[in-house]
N, C-alpha and C. Protein backbone atom coordinates (compact mmCIF):
# COMPACT_ATOMS: atom_id res chain seq x y z
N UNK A 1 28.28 -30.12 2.94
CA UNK A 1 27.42 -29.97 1.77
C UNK A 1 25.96 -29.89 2.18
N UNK A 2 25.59 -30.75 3.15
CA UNK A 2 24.09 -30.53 3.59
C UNK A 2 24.06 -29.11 4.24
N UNK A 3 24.61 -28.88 4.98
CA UNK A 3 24.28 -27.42 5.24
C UNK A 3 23.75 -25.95 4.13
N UNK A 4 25.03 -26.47 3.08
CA UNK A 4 24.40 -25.37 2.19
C UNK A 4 23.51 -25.82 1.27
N UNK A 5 23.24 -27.15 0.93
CA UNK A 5 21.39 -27.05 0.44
C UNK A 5 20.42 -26.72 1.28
N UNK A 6 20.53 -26.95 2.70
CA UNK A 6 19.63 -26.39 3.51
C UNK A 6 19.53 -24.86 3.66
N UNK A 7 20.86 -24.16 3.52
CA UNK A 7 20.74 -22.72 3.85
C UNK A 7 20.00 -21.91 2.45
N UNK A 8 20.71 -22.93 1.61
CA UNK A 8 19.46 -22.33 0.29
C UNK A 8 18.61 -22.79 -0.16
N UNK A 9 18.05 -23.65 0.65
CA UNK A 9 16.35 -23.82 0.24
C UNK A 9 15.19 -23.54 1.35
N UNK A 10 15.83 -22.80 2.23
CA UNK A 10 15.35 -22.09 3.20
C UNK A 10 14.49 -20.57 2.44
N UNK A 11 13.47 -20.57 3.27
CA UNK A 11 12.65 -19.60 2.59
C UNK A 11 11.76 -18.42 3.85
N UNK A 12 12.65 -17.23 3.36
CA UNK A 12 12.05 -16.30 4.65
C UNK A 12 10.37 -15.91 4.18
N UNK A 13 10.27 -15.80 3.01
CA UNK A 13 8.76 -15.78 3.20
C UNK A 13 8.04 -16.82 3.87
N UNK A 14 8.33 -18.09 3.91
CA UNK A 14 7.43 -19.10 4.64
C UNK A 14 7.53 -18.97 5.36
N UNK A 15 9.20 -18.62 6.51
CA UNK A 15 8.97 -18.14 7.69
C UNK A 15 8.41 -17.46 8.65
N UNK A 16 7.80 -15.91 7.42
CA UNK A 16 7.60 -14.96 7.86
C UNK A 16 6.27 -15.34 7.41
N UNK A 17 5.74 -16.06 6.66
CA UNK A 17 3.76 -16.54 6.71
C UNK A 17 3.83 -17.29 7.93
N UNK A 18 4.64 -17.95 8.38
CA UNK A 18 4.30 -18.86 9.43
C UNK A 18 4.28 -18.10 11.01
N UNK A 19 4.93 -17.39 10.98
CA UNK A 19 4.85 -16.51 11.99
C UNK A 19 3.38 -15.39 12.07
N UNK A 20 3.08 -15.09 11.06
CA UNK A 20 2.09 -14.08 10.69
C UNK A 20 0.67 -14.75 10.78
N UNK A 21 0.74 -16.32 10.42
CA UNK A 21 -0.68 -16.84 10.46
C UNK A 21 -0.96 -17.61 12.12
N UNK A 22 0.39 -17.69 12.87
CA UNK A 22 0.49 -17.84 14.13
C UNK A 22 -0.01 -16.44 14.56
N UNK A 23 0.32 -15.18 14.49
CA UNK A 23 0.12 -14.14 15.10
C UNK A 23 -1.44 -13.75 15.25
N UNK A 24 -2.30 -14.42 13.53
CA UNK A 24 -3.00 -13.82 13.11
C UNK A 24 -4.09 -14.75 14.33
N UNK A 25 -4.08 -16.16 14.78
CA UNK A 25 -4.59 -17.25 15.35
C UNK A 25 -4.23 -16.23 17.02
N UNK A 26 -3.00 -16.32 17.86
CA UNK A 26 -2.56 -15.11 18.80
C UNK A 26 -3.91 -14.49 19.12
N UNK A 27 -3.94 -13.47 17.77
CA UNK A 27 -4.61 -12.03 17.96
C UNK A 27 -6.13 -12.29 18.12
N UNK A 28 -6.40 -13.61 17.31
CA UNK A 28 -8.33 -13.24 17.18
C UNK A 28 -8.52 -13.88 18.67
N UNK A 29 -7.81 -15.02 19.21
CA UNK A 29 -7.98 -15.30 20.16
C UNK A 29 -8.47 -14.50 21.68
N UNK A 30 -7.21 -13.84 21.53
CA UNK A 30 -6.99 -12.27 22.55
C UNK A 30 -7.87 -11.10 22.47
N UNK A 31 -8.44 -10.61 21.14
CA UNK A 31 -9.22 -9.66 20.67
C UNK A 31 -10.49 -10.18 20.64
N UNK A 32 -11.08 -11.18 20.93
CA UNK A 32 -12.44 -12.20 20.28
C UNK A 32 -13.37 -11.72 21.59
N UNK A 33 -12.83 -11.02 22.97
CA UNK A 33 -13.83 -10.23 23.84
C UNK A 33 -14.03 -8.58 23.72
N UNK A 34 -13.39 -8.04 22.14
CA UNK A 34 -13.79 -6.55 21.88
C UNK A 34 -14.40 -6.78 20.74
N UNK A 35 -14.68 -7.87 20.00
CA UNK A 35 -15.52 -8.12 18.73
C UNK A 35 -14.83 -7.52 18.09
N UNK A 36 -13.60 -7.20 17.77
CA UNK A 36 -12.87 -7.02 16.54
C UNK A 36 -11.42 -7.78 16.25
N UNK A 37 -11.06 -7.60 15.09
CA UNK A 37 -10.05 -8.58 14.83
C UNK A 37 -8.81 -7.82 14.58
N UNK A 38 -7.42 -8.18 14.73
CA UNK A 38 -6.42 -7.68 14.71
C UNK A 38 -5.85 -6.68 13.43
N UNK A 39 -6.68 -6.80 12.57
CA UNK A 39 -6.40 -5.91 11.42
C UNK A 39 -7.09 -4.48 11.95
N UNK A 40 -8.45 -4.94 12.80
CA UNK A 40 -9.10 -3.22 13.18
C UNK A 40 -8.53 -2.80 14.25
N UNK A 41 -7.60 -3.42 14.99
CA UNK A 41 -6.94 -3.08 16.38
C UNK A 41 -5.75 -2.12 15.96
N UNK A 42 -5.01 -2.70 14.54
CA UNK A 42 -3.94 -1.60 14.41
C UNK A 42 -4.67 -0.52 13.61
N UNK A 43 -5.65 -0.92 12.94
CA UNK A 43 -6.15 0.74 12.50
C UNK A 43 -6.60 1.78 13.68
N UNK A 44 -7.32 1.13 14.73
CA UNK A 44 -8.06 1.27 15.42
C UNK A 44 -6.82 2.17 16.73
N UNK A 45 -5.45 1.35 16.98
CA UNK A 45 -4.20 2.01 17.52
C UNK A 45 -4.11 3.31 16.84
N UNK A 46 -3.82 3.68 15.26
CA UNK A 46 -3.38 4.28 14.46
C UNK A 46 -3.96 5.59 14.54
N UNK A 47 -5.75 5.56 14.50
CA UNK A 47 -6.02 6.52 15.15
C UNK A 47 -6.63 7.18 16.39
N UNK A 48 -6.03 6.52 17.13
CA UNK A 48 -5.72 7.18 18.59
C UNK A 48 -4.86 7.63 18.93
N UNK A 49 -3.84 7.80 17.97
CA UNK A 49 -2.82 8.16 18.33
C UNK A 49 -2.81 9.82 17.41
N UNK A 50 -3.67 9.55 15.98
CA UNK A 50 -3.81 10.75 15.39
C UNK A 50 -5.38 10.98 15.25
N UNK A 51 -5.87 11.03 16.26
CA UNK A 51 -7.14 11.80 16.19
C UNK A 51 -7.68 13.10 14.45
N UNK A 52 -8.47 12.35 14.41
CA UNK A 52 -8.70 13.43 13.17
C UNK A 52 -8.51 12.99 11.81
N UNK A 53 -8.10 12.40 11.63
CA UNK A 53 -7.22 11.66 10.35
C UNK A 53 -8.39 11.24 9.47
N UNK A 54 -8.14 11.46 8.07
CA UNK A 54 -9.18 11.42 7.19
C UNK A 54 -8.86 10.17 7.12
N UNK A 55 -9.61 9.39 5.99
CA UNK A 55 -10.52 8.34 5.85
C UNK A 55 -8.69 7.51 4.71
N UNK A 56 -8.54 9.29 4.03
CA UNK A 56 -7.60 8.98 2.65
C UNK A 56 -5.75 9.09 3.50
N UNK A 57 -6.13 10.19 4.72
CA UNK A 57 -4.64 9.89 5.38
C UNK A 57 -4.51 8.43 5.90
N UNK A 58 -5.56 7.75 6.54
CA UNK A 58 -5.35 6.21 7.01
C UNK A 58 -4.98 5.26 5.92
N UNK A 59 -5.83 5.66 4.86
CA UNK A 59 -5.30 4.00 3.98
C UNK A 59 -4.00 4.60 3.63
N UNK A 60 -3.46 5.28 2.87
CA UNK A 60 -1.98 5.82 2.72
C UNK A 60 -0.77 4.95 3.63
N UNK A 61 -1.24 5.79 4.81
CA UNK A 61 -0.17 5.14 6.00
C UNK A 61 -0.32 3.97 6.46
N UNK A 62 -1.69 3.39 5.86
CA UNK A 62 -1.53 1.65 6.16
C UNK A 62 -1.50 0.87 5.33
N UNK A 63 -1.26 1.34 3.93
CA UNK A 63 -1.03 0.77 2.46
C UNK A 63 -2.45 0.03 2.28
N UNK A 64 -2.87 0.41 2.37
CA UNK A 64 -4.82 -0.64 2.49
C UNK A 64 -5.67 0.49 1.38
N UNK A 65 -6.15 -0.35 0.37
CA UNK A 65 -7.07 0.17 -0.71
C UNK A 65 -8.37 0.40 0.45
N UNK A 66 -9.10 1.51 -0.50
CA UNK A 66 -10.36 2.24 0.17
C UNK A 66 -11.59 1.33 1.01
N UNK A 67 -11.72 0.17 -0.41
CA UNK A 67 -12.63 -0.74 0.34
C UNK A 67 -12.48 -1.39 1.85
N UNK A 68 -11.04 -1.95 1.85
CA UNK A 68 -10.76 -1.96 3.16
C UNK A 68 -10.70 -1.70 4.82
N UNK A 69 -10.23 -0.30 3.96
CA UNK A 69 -10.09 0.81 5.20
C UNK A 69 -11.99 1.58 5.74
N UNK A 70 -12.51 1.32 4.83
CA UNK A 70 -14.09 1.26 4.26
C UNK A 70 -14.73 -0.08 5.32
N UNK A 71 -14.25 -0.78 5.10
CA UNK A 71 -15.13 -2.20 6.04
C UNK A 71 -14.20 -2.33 7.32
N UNK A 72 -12.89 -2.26 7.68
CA UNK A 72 -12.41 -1.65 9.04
C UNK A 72 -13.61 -0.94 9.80
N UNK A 73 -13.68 0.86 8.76
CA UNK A 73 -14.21 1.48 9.88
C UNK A 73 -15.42 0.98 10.23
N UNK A 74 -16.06 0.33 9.15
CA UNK A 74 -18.07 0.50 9.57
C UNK A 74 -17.92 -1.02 10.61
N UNK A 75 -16.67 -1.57 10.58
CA UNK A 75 -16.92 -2.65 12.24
C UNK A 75 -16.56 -1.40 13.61
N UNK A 76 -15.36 -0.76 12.85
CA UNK A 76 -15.14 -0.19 14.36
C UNK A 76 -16.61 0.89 14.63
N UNK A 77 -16.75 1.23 13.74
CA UNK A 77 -18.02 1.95 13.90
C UNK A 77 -19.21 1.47 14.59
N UNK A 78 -19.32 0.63 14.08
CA UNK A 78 -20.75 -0.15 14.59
C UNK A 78 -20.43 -0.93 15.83
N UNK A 79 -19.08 -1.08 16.18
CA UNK A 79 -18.73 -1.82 17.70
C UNK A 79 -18.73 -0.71 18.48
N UNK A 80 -18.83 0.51 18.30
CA UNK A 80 -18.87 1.63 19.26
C UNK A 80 -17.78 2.18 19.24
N UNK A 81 -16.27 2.04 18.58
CA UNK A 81 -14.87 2.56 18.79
C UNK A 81 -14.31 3.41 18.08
N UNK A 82 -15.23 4.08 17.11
CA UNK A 82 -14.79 5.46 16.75
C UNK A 82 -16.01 6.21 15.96
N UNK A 83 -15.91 7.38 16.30
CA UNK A 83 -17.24 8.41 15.40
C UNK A 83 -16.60 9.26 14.12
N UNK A 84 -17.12 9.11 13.47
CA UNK A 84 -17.29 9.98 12.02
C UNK A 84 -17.57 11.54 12.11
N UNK A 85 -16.67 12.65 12.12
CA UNK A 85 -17.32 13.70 12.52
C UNK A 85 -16.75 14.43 10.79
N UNK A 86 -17.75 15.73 10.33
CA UNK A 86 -16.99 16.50 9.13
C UNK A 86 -16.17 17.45 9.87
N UNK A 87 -15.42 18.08 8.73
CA UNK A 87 -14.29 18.70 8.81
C UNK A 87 -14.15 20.34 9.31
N UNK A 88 -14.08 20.48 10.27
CA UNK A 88 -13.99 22.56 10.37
C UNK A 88 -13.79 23.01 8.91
N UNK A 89 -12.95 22.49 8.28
CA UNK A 89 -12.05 23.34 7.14
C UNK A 89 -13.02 22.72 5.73
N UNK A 90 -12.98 21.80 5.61
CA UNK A 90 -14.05 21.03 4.01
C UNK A 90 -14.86 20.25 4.35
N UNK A 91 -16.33 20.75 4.37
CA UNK A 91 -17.48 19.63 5.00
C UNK A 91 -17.68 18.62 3.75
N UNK A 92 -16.65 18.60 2.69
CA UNK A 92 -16.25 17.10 2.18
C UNK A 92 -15.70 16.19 2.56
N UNK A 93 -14.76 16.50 3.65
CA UNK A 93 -13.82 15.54 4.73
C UNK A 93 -14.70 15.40 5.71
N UNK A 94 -14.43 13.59 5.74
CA UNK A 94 -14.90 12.93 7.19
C UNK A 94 -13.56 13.17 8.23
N UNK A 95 -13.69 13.50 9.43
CA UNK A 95 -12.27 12.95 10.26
C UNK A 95 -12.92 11.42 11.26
N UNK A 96 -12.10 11.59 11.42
CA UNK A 96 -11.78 9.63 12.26
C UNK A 96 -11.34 10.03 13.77
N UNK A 97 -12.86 10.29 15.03
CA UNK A 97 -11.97 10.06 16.09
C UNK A 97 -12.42 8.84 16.98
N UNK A 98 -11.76 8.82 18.15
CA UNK A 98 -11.72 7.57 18.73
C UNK A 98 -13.05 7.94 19.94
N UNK A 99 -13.70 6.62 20.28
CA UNK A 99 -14.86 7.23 21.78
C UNK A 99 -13.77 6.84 22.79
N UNK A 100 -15.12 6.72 24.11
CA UNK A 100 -14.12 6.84 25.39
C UNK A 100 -14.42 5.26 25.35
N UNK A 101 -15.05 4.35 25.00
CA UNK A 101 -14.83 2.87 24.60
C UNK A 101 -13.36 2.58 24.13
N UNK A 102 -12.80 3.17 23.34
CA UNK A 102 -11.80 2.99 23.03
C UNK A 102 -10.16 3.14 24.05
N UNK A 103 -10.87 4.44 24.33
CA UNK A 103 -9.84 4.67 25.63
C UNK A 103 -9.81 3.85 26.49
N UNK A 104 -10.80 3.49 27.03
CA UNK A 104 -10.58 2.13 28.19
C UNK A 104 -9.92 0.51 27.36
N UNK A 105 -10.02 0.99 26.19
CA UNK A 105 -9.33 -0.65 26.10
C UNK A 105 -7.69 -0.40 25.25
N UNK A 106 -7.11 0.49 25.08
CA UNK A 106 -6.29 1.02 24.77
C UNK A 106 -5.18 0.16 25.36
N UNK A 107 -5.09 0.55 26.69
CA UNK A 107 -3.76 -0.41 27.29
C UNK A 107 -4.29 -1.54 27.33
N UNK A 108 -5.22 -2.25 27.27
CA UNK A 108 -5.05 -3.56 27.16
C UNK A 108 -4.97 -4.37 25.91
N UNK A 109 -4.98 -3.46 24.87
CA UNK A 109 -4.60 -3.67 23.60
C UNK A 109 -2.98 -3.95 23.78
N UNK A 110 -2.83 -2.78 24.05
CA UNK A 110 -1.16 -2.43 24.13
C UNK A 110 -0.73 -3.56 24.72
N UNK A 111 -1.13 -3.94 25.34
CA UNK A 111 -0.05 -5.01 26.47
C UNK A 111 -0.29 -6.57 25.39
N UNK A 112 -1.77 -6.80 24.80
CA UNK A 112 -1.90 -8.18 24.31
C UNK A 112 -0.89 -8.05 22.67
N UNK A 113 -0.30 -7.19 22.32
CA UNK A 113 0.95 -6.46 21.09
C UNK A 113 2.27 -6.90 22.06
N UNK A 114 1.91 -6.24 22.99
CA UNK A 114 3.51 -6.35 23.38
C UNK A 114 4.06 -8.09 24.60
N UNK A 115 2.99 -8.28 24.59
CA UNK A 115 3.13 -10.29 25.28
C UNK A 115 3.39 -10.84 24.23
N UNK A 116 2.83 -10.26 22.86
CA UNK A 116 2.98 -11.13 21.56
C UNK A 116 4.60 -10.87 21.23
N UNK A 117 4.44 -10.06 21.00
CA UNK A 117 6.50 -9.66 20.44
C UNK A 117 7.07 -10.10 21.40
N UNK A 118 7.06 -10.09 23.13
CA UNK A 118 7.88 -10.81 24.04
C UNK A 118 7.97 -12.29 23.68
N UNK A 119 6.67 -13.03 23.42
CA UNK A 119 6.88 -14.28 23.11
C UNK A 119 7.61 -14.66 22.04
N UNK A 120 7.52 -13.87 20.79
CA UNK A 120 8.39 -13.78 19.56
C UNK A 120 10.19 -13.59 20.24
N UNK A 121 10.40 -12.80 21.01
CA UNK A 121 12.14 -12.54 20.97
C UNK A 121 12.24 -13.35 21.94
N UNK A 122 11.43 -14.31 22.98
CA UNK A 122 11.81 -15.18 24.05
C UNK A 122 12.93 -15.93 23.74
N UNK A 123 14.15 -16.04 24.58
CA UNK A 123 15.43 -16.58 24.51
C UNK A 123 16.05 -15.83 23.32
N UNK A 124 16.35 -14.49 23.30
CA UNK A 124 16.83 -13.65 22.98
C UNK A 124 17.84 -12.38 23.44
N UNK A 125 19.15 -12.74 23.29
CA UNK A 125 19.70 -11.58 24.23
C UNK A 125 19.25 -10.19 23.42
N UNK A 126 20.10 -8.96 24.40
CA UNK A 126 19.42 -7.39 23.88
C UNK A 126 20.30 -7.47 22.68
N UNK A 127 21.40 -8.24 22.09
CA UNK A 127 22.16 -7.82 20.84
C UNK A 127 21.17 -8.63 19.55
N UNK A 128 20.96 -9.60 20.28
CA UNK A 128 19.74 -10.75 19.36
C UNK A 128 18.64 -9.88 18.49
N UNK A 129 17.93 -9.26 20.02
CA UNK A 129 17.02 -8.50 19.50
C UNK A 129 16.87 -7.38 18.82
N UNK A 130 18.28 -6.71 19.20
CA UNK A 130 17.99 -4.96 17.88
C UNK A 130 18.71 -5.70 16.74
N UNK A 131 19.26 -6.61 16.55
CA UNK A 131 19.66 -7.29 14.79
C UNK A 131 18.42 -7.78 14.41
N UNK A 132 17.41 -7.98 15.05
CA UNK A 132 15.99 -8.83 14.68
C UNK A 132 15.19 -7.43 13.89
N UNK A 133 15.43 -6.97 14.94
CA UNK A 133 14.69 -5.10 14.27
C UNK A 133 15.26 -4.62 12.99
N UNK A 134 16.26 -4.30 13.07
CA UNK A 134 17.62 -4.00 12.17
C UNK A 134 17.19 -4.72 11.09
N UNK A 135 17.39 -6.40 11.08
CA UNK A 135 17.27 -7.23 9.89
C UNK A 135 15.41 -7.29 9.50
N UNK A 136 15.01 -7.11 10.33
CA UNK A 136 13.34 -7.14 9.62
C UNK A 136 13.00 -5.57 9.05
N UNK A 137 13.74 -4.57 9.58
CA UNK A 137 13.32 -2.91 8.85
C UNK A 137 14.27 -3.20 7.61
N UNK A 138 15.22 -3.69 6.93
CA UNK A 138 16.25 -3.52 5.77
C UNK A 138 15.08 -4.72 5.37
N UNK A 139 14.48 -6.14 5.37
CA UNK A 139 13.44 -6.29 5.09
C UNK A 139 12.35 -5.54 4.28
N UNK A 140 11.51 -5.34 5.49
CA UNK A 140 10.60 -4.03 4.97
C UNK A 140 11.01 -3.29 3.85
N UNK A 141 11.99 -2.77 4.33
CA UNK A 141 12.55 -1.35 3.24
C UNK A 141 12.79 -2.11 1.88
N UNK A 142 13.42 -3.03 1.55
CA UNK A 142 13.37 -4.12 0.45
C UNK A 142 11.75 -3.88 -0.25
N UNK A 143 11.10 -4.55 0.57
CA UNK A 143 9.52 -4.99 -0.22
C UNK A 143 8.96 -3.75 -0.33
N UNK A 144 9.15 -2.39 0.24
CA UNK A 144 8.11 -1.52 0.01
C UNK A 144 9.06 -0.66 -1.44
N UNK A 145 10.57 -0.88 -1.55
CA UNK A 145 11.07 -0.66 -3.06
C UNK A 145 10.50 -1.22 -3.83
N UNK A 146 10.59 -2.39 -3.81
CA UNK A 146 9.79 -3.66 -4.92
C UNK A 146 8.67 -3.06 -5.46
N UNK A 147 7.64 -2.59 -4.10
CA UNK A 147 6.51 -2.42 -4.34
C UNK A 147 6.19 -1.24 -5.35
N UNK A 148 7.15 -0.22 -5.07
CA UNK A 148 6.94 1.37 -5.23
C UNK A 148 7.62 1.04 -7.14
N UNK A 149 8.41 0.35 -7.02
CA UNK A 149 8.87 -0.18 -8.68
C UNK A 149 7.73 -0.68 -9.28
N UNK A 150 7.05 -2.04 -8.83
CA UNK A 150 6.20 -2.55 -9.26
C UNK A 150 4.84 -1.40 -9.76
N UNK A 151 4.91 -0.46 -8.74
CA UNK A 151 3.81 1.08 -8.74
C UNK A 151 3.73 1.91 -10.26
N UNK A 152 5.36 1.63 -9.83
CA UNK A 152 5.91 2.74 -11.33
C UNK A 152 5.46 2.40 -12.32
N UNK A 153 6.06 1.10 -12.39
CA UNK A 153 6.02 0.48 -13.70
C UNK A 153 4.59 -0.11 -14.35
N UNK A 154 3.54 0.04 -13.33
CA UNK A 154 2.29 -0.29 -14.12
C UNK A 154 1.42 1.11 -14.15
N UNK A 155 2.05 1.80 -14.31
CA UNK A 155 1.18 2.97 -14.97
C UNK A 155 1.32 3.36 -15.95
């Protein structure tokens, strides 16, 4: 009987805040010698990988309202890690590319992401870990339905 009050008063959102405000403590730590914080590191990944990318393709693909994606860039901006150039095609479009500041710290981004997830699956076999993937993307895919309902329904 104790088992199943415990299995149902178990709560994956607390789990998953507790992990996230650990990650978030992780990241400023690790990032606190590029003067930016882990929210501008994945924007900051995002476009280096798509050079060019308007201002309105980034918040989209990172679900982040304008203001946001708005105070992101003017840190990465003003830390030196990406320039504002207009558009060949509509000198109404800003594009988003990365400097060569950025390039040099690129893999060492990469690696302080991927020590973090190693420490996360530590004592994990390889079957452990693609059910961890598996069960956190059917996750995801859950909350971004919710979300896209919740979308619908207030318009």
């Amino acid at each position: 009987m104790n088992n199943y009050k415990e299995e149902h008063h178990q709560s994956v959102g607390k789990i998953i805040g507790e992990i996230s405000r650990a990650a978030h403590i992780y990241f400023q730590n690790d990032f606190k010698e590029y003067s930016i914080g882990h929210a501008q590191v994945r924007t900051l990944n995002f476009i280096a990988h798509n050079e060019g990318i308007t201002q309105v393709q980034l918040s989209d693909y990172l679900k982040l309202d304008k203001s946001s994606i708005t105070s992101q860039l003017r840190i990465l901006e003003n830390n030196g890690y990406i320039k504002r150039g207009i558009s060949h095609h509509d000198a109404r479009v800003h594009q988003i590319f990365i400097t060569d500041k950025t390039k040099e710290i690129l893999e060492p981004l990469k690696n302080i992401f991927s020590t973090w997830t190693n420490i996360l699956l530590d004592g994990l076999n390889k079957s452990e870990r693609k059910n961890v993937f598996l069960l956190l993307e059917k996750m995801r895919k859950n909350a971004q339905n919710k979300l896209q309902e919740i979308k619908q329904t207030s318009k």
